[in-house]
C-alpha atoms as a PDB file:
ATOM      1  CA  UNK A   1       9.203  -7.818 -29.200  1.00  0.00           C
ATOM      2  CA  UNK A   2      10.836  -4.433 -28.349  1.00  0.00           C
ATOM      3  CA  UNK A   3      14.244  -4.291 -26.668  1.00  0.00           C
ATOM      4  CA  UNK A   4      14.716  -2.779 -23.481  1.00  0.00           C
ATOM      5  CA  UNK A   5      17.723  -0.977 -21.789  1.00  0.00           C
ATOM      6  CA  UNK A   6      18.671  -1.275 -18.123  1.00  0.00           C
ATOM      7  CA  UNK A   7      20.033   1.664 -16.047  1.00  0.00           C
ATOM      8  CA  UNK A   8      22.179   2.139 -12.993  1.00  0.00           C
ATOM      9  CA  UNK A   9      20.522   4.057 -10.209  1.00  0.00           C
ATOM     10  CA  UNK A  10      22.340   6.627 -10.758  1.00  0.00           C
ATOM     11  CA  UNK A  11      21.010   6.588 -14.372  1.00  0.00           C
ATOM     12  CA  UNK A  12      24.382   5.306 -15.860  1.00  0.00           C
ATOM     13  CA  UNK A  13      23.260   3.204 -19.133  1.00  0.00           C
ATOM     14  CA  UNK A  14      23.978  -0.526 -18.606  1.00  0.00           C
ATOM     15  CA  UNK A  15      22.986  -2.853 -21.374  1.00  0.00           C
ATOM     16  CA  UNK A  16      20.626  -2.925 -24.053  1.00  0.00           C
ATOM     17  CA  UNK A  17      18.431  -6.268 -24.610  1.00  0.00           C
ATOM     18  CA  UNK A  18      16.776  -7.588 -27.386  1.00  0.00           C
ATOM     19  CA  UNK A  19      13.300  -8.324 -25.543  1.00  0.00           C
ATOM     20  CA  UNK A  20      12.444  -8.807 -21.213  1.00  0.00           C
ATOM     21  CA  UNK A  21      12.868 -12.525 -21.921  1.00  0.00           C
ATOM     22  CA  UNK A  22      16.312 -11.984 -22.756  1.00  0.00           C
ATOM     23  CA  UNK A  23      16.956  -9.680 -20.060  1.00  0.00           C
ATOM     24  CA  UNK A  24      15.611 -12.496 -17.667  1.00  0.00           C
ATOM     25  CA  UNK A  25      17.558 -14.613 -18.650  1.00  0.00           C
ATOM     26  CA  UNK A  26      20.969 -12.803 -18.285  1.00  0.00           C
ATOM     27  CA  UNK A  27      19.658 -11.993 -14.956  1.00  0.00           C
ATOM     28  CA  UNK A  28      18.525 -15.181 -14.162  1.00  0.00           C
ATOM     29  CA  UNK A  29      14.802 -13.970 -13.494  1.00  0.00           C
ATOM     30  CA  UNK A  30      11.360 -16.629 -13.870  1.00  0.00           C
ATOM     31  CA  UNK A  31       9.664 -14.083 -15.545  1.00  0.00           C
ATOM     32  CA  UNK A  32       9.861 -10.422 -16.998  1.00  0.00           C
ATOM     33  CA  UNK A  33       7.053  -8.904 -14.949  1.00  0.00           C
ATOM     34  CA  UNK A  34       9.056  -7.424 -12.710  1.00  0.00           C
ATOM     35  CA  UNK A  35      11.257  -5.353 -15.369  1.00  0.00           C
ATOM     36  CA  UNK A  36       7.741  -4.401 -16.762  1.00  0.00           C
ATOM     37  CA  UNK A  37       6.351  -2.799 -13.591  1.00  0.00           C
ATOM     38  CA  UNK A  38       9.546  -0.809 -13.951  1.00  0.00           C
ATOM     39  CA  UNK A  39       9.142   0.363 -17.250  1.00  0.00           C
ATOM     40  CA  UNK A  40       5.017   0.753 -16.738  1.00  0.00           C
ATOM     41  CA  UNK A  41       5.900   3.093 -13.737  1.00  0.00           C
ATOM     42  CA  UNK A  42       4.122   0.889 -11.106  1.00  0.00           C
ATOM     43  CA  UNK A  43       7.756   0.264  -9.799  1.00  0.00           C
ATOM     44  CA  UNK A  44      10.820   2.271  -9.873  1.00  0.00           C
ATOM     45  CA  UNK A  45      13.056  -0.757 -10.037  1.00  0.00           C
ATOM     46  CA  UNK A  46      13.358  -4.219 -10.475  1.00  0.00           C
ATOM     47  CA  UNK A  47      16.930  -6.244  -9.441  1.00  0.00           C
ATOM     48  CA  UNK A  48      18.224  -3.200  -8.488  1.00  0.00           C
ATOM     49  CA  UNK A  49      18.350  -1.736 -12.061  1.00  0.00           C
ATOM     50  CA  UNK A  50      15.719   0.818 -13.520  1.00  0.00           C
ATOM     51  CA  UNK A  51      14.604  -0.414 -16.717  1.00  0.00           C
ATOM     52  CA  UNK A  52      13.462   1.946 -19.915  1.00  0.00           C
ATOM     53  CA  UNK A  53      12.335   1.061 -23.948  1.00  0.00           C
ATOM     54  CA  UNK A  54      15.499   1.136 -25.768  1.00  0.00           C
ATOM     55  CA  UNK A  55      15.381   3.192 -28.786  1.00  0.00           C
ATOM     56  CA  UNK A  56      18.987   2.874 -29.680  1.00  0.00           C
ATOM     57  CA  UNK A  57      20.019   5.765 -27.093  1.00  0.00           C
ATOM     58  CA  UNK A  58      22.683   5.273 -24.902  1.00  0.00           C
ATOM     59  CA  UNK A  59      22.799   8.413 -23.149  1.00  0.00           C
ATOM     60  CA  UNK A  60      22.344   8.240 -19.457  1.00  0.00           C
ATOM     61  CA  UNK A  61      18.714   8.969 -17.916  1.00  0.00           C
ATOM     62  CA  UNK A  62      18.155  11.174 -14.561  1.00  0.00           C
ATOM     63  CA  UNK A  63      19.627   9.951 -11.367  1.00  0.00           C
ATOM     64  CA  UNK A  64      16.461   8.397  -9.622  1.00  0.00           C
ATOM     65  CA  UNK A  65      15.850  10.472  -6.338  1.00  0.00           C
ATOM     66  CA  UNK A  66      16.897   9.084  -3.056  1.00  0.00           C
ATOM     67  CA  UNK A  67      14.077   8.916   0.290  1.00  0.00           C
ATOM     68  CA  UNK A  68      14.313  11.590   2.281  1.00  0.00           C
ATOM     69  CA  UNK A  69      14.336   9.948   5.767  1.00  0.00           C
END
């Protein structure tokens, strides 16, 4: 499995996870599909966290742009 990171929206590093399950789990989640979508790009995020592969990084990713109204 490959661990995964979760990111504020302001693209402040959270936490690092071993694998999705994991992640659903500590975020009390049925299933990781959601967090995928995220990290597929179908969805920008998922429990109000973006979600990247974790390659041991823990620098901060861009700030994800806010809806013009």
């Amino acid at each position: 499995m490959i661990p995964i990171a979760s990111y504020a929206l302001d693209g402040t590093f959270i936490k690092s996870y071993s694998n999705a399950l994991e992640a659903c789990h500590d975020l009390n989640l049925k299933d990781p599909s959601g967090i995928f979508s995220v990290i597929s790009g179908r969805h920008k995020t998922c429990c109000n966290l973006r979600w990247r592969f974790f390659y041991g990084n823990t620098n901060s990713i861009k700030p994800l742009n806010k809806m013009k109204i």
